[in-house]
Protein backbone atom coordinates (compact mmCIF):
# COMPACT_ATOMS: atom_id res chain seq x y z
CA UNK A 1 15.80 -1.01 -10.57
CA UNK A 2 13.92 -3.85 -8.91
CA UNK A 3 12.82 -6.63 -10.98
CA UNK A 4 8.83 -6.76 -11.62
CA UNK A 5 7.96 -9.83 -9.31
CA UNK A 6 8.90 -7.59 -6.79
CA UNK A 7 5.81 -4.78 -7.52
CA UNK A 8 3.49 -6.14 -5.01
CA UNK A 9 6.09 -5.77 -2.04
CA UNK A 10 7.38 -2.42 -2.78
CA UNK A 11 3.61 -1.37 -3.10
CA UNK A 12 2.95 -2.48 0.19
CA UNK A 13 5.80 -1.22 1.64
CA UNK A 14 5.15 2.12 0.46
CA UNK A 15 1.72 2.13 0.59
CA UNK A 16 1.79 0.83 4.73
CA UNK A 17 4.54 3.64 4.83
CA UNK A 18 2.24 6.18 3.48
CA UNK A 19 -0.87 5.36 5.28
CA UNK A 20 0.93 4.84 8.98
CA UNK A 21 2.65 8.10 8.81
CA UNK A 22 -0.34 10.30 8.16
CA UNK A 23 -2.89 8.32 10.06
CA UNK A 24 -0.35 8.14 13.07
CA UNK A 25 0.26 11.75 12.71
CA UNK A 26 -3.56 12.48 12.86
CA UNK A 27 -4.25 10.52 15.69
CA UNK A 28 -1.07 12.08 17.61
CA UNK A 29 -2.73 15.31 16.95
CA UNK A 30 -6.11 14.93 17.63
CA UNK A 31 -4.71 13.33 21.07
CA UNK A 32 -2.07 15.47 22.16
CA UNK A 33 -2.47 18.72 20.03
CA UNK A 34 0.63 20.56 19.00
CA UNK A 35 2.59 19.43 21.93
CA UNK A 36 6.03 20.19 22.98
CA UNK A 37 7.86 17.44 21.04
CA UNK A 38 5.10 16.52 19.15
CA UNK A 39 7.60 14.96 16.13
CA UNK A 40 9.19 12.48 18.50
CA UNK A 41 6.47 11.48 19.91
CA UNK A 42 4.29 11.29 15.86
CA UNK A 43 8.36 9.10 14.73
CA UNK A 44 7.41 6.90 17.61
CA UNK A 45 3.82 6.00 17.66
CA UNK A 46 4.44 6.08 13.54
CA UNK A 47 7.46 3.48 13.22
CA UNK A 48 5.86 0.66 14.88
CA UNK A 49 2.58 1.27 13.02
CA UNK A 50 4.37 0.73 10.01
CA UNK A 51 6.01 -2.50 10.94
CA UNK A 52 2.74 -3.70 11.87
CA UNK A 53 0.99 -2.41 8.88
CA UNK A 54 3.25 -4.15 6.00
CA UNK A 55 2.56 -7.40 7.04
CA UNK A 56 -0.86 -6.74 7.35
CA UNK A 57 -1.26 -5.72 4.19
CA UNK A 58 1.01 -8.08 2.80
CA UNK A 59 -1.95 -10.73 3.62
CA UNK A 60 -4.77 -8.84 3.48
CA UNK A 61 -3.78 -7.69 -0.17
CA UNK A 62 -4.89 -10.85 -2.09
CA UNK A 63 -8.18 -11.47 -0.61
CA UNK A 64 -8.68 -7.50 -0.87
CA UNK A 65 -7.90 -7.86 -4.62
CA UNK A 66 -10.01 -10.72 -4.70
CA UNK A 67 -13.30 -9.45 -3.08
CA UNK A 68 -12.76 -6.67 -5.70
CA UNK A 69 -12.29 -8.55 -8.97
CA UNK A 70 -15.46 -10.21 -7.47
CA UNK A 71 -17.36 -7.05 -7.24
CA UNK A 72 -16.38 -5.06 -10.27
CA UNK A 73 -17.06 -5.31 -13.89
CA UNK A 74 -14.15 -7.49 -15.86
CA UNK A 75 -11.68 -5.52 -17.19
CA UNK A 76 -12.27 -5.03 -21.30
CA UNK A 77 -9.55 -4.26 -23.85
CA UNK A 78 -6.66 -5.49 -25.53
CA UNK A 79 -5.40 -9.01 -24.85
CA UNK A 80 -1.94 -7.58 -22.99
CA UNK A 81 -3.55 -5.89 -20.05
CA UNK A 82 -2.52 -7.82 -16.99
CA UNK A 83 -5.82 -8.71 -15.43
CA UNK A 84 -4.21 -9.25 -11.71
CA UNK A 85 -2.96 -4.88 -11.75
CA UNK A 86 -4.68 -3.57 -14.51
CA UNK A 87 -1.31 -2.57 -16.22
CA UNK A 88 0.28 -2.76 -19.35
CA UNK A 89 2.16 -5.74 -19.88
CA UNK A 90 5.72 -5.70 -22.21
CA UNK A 91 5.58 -7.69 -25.20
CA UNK A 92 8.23 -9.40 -26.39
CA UNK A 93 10.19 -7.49 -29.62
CA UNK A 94 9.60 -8.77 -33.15
């Protein structure tokens, strides 16, 4: 189990992995078509996507999350909702 702090990095990471296998895997096809040795060539146009993509991501992240607290209605409820991920935060035991 990964400690919280580390959310926003695993989020990326999967999210970047999610995004550059499909999209790669899109564009392969509507390139190529179903081509003999289509999956080596998709692992190998995907894999450096995705090294590119994290990073990106990884900095483009905050000012995306920015431009969209800007543009959205504040978030209304109970006084232990995170405001920065909308989630449920853990309060301490009594």
């Amino acid at each position: 189990m990964f400690p919280a702090k580390f959310a926003p990095y695993l989020v990326g990471l999967m999210m970047s992995a999610v995004m550059t296998f499909f999209v790669s895997g899109f564009a392969t096809y509507r390139g190529l078509g179903l081509v003999e040795g289509f999956m080596q060539i998709w692992m190998e146009a995907w894999i450096p996507c995705w090294f590119l993509a994290f990073p990106i991501i990884m900095l483009i992240g905050p000012i995306a999350r920015k431009i969209a607290g800007r543009i959205t209605a504040p978030v209304e409820g109970p006084d232990d909702v995170d405001r920065s991920l909308n989630l449920p935060t853990s309060k301490p035991q009594r």
